[in-house]
C-alpha atoms as a PDB file:
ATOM      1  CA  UNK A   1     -14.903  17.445-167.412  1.00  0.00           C
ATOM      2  CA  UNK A   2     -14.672  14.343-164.796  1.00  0.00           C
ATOM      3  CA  UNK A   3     -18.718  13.691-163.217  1.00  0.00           C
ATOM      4  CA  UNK A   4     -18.651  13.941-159.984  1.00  0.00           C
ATOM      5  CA  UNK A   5     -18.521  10.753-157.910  1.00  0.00           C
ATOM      6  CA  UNK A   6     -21.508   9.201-156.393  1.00  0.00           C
ATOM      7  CA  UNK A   7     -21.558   8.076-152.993  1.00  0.00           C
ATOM      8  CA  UNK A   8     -23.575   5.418-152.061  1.00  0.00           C
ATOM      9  CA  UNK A   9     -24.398   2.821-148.858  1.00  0.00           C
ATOM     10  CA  UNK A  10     -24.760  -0.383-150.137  1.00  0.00           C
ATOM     11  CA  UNK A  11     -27.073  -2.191-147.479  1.00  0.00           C
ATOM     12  CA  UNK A  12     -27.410  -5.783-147.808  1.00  0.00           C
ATOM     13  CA  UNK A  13     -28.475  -9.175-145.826  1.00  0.00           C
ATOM     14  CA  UNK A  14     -26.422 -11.668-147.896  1.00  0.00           C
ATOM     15  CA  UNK A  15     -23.312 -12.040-148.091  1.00  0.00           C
ATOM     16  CA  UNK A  16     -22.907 -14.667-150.531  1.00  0.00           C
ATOM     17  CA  UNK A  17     -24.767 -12.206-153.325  1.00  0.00           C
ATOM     18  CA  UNK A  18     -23.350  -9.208-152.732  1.00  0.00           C
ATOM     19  CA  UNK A  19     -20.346  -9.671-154.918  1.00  0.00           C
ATOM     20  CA  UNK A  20     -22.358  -9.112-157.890  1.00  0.00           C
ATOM     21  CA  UNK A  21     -23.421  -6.029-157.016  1.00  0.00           C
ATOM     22  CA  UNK A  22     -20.367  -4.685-155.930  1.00  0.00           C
ATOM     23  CA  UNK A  23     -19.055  -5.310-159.479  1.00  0.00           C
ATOM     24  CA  UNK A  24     -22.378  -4.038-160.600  1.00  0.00           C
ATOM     25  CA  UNK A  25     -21.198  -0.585-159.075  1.00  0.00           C
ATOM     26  CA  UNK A  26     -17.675  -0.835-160.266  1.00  0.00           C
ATOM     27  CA  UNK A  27     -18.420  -1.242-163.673  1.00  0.00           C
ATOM     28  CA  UNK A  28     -21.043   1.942-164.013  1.00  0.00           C
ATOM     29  CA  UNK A  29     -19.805   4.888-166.486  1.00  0.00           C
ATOM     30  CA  UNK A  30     -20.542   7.138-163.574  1.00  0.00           C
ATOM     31  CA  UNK A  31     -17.043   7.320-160.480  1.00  0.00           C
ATOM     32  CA  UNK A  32     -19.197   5.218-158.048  1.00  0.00           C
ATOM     33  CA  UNK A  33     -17.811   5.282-153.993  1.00  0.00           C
ATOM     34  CA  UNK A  34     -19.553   2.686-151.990  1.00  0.00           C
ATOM     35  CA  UNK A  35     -19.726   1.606-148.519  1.00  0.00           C
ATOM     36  CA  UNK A  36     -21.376  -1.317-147.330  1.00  0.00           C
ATOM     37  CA  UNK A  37     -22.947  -2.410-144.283  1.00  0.00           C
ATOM     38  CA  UNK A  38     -24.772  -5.881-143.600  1.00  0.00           C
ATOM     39  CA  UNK A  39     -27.090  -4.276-140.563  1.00  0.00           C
ATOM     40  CA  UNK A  40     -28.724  -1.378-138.964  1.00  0.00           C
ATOM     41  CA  UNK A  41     -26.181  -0.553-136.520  1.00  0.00           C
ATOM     42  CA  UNK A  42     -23.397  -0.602-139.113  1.00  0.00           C
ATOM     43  CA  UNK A  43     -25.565   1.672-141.410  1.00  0.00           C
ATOM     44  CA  UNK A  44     -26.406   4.252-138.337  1.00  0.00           C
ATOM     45  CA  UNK A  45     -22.554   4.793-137.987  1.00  0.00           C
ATOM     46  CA  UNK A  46     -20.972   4.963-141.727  1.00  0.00           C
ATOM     47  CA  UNK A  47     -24.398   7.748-141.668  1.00  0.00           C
ATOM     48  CA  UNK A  48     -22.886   9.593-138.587  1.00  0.00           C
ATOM     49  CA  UNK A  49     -19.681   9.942-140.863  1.00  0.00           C
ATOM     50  CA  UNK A  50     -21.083  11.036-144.032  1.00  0.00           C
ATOM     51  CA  UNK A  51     -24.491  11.501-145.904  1.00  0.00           C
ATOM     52  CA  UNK A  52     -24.785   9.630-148.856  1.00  0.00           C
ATOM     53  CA  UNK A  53     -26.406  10.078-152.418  1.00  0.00           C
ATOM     54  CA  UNK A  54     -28.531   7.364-152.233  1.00  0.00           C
ATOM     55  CA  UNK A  55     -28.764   4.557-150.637  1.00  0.00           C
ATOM     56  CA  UNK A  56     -28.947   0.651-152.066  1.00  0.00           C
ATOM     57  CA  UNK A  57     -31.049  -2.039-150.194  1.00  0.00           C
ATOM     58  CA  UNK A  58     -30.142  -5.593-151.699  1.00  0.00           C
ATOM     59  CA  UNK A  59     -31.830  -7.814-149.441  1.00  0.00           C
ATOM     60  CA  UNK A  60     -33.207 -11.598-150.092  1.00  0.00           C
ATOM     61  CA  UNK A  61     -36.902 -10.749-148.049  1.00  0.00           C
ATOM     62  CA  UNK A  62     -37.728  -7.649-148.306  1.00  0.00           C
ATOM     63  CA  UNK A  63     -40.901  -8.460-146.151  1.00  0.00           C
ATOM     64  CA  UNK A  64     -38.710  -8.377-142.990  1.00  0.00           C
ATOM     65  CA  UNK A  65     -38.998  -5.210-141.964  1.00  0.00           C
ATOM     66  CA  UNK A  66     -36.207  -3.708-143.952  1.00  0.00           C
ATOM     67  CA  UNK A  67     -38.535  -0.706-145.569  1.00  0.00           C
ATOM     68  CA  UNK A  68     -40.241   0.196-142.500  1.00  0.00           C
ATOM     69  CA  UNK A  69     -37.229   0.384-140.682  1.00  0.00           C
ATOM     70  CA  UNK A  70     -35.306   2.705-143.143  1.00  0.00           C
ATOM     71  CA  UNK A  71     -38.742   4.368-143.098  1.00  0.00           C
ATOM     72  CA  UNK A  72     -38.592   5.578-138.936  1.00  0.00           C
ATOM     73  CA  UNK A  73     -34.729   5.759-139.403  1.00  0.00           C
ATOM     74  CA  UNK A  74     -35.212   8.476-142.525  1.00  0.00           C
ATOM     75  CA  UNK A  75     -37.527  10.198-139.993  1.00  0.00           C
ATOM     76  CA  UNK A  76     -35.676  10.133-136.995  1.00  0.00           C
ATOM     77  CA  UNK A  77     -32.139  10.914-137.555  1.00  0.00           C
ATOM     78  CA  UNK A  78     -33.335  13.275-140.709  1.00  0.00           C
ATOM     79  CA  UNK A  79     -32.095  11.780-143.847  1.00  0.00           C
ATOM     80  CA  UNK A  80     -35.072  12.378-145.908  1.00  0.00           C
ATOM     81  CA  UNK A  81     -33.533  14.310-148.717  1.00  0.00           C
ATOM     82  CA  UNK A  82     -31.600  10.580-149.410  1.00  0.00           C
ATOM     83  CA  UNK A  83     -32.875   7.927-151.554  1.00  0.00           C
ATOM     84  CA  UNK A  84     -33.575   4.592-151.040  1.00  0.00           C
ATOM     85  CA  UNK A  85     -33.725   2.158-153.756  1.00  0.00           C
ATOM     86  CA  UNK A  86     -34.616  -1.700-152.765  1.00  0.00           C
ATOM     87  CA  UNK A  87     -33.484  -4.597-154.743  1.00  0.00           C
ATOM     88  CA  UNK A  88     -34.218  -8.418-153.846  1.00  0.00           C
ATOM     89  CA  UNK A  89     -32.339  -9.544-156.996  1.00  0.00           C
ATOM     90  CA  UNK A  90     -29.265  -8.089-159.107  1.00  0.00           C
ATOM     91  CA  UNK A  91     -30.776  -5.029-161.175  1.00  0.00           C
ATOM     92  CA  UNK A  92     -29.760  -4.097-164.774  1.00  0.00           C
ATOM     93  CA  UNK A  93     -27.200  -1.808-165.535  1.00  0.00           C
ATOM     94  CA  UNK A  94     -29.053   0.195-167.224  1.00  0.00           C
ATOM     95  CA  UNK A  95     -31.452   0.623-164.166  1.00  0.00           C
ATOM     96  CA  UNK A  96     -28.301   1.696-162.042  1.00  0.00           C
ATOM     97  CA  UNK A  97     -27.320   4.312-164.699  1.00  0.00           C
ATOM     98  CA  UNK A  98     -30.871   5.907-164.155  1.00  0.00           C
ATOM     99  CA  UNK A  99     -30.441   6.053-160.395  1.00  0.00           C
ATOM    100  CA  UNK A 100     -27.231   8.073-160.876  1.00  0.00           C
ATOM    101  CA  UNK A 101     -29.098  10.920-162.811  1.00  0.00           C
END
């Protein structure tokens, strides 16, 4: 039997790392789908389309408000039931495979 795919938002703030993690994702044994957004506003609309599994924050400073504002965002448009996992570096593999169960 096939495991169901995973979808996930990929939410990051740089660019020039984000490769890694997209291949990161690709090369999971669980079917991975994954959008990804570089801000807010992108995130609020690829939400509006479809709710995710969980939800990846790769960001270089974490400190900059990225937490608190998922925080009011998982109040206020409901999205609570989602998880939000933050990364400021590449994680392991094995750390991704966790996530998915």
């Amino acid at each position: 039997m096939q495991e169901k795919t995973r979808y996930i938002i990929l939410f990051y703030d740089h660019s020039e790392n984000v490769l890694s993690m997209k291949q990161l994702l690709q090369h999971l044994p669980v079917p991975v789908e994954a959008d990804c957004v570089e801000n807010f506003q992108q995130l609020l609309e690829v939400l509006d389309n479809r709710l995710p599994d969980l939800i990846i924050v790769y960001v270089n400073n974490p400190v900059k408000g990225y937490v608190s504002h998922l925080k009011d965002m998982r109040f206020n448009i409901g999205i609570d039931e989602v998880p939000v996992y933050v990364f400021n570096e590449l994680p392991e593999k094995q750390t991704l495979i966790e996530l998915m169960n």
